[in-house]
Protein backbone atom coordinates (compact mmCIF):
# COMPACT_ATOMS: atom_id res chain seq x y z
CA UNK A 1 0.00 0.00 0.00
CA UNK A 2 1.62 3.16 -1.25
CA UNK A 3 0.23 7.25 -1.24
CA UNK A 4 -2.22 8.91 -0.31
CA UNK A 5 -5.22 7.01 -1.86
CA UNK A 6 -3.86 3.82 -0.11
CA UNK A 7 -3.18 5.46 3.57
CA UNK A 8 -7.20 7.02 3.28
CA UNK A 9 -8.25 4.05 2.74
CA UNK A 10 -6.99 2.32 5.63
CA UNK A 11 -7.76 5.50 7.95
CA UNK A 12 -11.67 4.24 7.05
CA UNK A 13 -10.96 0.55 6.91
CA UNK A 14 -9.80 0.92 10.47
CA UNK A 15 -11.21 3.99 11.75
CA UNK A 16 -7.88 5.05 13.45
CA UNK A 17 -7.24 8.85 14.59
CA UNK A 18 -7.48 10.77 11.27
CA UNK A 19 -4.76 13.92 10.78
CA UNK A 20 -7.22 15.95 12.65
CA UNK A 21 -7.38 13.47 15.80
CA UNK A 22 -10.84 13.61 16.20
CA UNK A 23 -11.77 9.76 15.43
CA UNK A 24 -11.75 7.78 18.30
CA UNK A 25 -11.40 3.75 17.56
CA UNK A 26 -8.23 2.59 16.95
CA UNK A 27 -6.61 -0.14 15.11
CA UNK A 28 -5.09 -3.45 16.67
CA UNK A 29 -1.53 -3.60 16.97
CA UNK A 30 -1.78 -6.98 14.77
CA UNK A 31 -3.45 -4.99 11.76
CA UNK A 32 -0.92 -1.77 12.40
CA UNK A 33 1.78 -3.75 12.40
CA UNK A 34 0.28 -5.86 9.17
CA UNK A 35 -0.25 -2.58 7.46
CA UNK A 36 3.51 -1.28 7.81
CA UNK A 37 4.84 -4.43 6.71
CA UNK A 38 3.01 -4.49 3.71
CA UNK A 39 3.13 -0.35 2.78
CA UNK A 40 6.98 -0.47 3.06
CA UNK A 41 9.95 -3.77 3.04
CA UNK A 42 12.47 -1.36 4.19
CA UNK A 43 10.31 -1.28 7.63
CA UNK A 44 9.41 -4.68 7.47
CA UNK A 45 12.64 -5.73 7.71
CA UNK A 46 13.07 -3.61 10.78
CA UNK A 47 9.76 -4.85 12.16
CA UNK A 48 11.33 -8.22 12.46
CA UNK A 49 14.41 -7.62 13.51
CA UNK A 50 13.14 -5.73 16.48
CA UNK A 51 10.62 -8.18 17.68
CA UNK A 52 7.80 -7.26 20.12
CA UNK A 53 8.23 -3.57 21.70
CA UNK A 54 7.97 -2.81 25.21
CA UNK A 55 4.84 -1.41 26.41
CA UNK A 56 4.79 2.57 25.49
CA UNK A 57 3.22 3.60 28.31
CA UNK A 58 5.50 1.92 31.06
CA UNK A 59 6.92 4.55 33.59
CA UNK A 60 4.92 7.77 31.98
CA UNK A 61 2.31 9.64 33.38
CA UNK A 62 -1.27 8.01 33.69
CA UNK A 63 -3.37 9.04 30.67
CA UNK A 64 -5.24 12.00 32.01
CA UNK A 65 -2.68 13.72 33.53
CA UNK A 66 -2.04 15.79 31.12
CA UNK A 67 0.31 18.24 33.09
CA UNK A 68 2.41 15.45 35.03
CA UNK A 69 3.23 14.36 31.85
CA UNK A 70 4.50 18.12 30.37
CA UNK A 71 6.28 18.70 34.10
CA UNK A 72 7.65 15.41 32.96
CA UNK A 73 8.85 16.42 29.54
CA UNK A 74 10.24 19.92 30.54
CA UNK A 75 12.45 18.24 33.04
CA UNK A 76 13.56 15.53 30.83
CA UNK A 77 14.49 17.83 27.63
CA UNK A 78 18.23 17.40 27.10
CA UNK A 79 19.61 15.22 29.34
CA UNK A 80 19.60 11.33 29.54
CA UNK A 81 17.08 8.73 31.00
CA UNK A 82 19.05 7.83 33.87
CA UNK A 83 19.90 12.27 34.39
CA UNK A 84 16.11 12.84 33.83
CA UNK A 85 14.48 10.28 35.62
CA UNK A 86 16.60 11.22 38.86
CA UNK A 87 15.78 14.81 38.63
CA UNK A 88 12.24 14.33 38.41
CA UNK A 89 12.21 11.78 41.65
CA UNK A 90 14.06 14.56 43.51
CA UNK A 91 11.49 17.12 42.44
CA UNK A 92 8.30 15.34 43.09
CA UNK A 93 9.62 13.79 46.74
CA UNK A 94 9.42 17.46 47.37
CA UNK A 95 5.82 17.53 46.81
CA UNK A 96 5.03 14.49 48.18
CA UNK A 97 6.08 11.86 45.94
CA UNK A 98 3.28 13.94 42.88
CA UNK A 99 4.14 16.16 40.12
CA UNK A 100 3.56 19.80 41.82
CA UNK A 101 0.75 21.45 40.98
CA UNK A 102 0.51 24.70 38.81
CA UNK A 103 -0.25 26.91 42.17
CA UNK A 104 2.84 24.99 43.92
CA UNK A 105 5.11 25.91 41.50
CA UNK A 106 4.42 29.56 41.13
CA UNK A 107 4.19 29.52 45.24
CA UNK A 108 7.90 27.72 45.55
CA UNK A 109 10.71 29.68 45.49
CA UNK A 110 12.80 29.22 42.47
CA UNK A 111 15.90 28.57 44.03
CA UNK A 112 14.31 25.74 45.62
CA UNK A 113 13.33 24.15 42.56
CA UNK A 114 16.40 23.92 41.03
CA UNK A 115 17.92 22.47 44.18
CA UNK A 116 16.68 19.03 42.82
CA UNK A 117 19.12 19.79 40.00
CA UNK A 118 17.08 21.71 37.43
CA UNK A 119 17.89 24.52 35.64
CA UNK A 120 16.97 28.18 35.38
CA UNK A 121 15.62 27.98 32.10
CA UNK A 122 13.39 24.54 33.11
CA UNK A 123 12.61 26.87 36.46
CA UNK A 124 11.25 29.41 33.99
CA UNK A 125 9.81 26.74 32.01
CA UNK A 126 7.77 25.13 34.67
CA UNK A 127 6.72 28.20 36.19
CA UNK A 128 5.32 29.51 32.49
CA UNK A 129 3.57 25.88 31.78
CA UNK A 130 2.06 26.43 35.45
CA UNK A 131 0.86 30.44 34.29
CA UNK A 132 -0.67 29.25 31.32
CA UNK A 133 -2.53 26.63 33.13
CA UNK A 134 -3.48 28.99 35.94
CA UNK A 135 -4.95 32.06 33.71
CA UNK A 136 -6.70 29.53 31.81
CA UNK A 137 -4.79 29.82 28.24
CA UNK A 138 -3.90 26.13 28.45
CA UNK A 139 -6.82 24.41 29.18
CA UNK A 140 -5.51 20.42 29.74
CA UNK A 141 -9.16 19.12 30.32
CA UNK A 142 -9.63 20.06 25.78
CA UNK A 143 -6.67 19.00 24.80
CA UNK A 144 -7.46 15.03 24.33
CA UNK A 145 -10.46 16.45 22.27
CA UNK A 146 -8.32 18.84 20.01
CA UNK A 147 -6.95 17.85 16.59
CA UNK A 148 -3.37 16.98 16.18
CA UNK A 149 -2.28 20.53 14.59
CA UNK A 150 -4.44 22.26 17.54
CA UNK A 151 -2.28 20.51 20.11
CA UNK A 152 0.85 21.63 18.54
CA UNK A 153 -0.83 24.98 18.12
CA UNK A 154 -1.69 25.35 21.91
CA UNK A 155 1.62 23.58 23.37
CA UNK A 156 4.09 25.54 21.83
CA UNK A 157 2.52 29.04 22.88
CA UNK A 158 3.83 27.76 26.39
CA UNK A 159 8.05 29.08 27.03
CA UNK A 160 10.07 25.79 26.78
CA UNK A 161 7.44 23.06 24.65
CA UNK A 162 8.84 23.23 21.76
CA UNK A 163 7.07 21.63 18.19
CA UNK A 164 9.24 18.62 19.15
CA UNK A 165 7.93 18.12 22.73
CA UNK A 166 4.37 18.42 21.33
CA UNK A 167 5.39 15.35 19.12
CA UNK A 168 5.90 13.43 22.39
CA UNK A 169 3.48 14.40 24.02
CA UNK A 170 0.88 13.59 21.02
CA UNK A 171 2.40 10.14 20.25
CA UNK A 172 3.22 8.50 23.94
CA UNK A 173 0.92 10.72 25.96
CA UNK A 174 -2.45 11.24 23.80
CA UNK A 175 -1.19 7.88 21.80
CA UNK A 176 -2.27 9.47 18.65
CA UNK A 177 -1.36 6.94 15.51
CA UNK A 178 -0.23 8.81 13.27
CA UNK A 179 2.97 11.05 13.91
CA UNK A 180 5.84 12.10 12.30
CA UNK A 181 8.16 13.95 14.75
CA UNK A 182 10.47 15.61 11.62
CA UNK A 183 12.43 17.39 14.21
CA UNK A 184 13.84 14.41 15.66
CA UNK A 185 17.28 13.25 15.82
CA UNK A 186 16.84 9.70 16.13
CA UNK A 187 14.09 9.26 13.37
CA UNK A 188 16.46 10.94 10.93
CA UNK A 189 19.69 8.84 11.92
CA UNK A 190 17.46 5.82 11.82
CA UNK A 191 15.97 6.94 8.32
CA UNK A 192 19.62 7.89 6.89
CA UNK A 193 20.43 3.99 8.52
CA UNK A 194 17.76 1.96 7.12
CA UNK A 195 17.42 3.60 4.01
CA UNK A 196 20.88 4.05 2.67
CA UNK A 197 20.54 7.97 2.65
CA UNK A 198 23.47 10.07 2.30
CA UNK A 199 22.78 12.25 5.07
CA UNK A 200 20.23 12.92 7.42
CA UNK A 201 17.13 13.61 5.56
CA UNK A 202 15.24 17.15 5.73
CA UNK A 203 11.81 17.44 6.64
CA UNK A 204 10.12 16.83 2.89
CA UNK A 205 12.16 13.64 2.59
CA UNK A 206 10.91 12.08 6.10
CA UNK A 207 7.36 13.26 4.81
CA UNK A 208 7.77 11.29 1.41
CA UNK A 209 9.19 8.01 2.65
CA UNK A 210 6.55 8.14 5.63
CA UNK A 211 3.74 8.52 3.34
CA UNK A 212 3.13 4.61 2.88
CA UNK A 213 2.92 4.54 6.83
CA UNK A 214 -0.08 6.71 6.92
CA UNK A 215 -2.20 6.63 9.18
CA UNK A 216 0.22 4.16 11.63
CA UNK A 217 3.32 6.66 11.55
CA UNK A 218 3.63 6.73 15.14
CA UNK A 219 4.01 3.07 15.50
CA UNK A 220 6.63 2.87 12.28
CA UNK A 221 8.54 5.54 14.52
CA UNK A 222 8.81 3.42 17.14
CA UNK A 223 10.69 0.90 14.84
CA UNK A 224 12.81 3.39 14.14
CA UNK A 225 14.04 4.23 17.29
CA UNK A 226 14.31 0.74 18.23
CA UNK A 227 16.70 0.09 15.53
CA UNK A 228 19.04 2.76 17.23
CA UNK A 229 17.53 1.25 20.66
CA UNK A 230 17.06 4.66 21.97
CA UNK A 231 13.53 5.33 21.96
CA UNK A 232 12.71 8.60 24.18
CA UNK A 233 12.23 8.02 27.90
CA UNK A 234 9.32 10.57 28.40
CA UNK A 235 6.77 12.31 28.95
């Protein structure tokens, strides 16, 4: 199954999310995982040598909080697993043993906060996520009923969640199908790998080999990163 016509017509075959996000049955993992195999050999042949993934949602945030998960990826941005899963037990045995709430972290004093070994920028970062929350331009509770592009849209008008964040957030948070993080390093090393690229490939190139994977991109993304064995740790 190749283009556009193809990918549409397993988005209504299987009634997974749609671009938008607003459909909400999903496809088994046994027909997702059918459907990459047969839109694309290069993947297949990564498919297999991966085997079965680990479960995507093991050690992230439970599924409607929305904001433990972006503390979460704010505190992990940059640094390793191991770095970032240390700092965020430090910071939540302060509150205890939760993610803080938005009032808690514009109450705490900021040199508190990055006693637990965060920076000032992710200071400034948590404290504008917690603002936006607070005044009401973020509102959490919408955003599992917002399209894909509307999530971006909203996350990134926070300081510090950047388009790639948003990506995370969308595919292991909201588990939306079908998502193409372009921004990220892994996916392009992993693309220049598997496909025999001469260099990392830019943005239109990603889009164009992905296209067969539509509307189960997030899931081929995950095969990517496990051929590099270094799928992201968070949110």
């Amino acid at each position: 199954m190749a283009g556009r016509a193809g990918a549409g017509g397993a988005k209504a075959r299987s009634g997974a999310k749609t671009r938008s996000g607003t459909t909400a049955r999903r496809t088994s993992p046994a027909r997702a995982i059918a459907h990459l195999r047969a839109s694309d050999p290069v993947l297949a042949q990564l498919i297999d040598a991966a085997g079965p993934l680990p479960d995507a949602r093991e050690g992230r945030a439970e599924r409607d909080d929305h904001y433990g998960a972006l503390v979460r990826s704010i505190v992990g941005q940059q640094l390793s697993v191991h770095a970032a899963r240390a700092i965020y037990g430090r910071l939540t045995a302060r509150f205890e043993d939760r993610p803080p709430t938005p009032r808690e972290i514009i109450d705490d004093d900021p040199q508190e906060l990055r006693s637990v070994g965060l920076s000032r920028a992710k200071v400034d970062f948590l404290r504008s996520l917690a603002e936006h929350v607070l005044d009401g331009r973020l509102e959490l509770e919408r955003l599992g009923e917002l399209s894909d592009e509307q999530v971006i849209e909203e996350l990134v008008a926070v300081k510090g969640l950047g388009t790639w964040t948003a990506h995370m957030f969308l595919m292991f948070h909201l588990e939306r199908p079908d998502i193409l993080p372009v921004g990220d390093l892994g996916i392009r090393r992993a693309m220049e790998r598997a496909y025999g690229l001469d260099g990392l490939p830019a943005p239109a190139a990603m889009e164009e080999i992905a296209e067969p994977w539509r509307p189960q991109r997030t899931l081929a993304c995950r095969y990517l990163w496990r051929s590099l064995q270094n799928e992201p740790a968070q949110p």
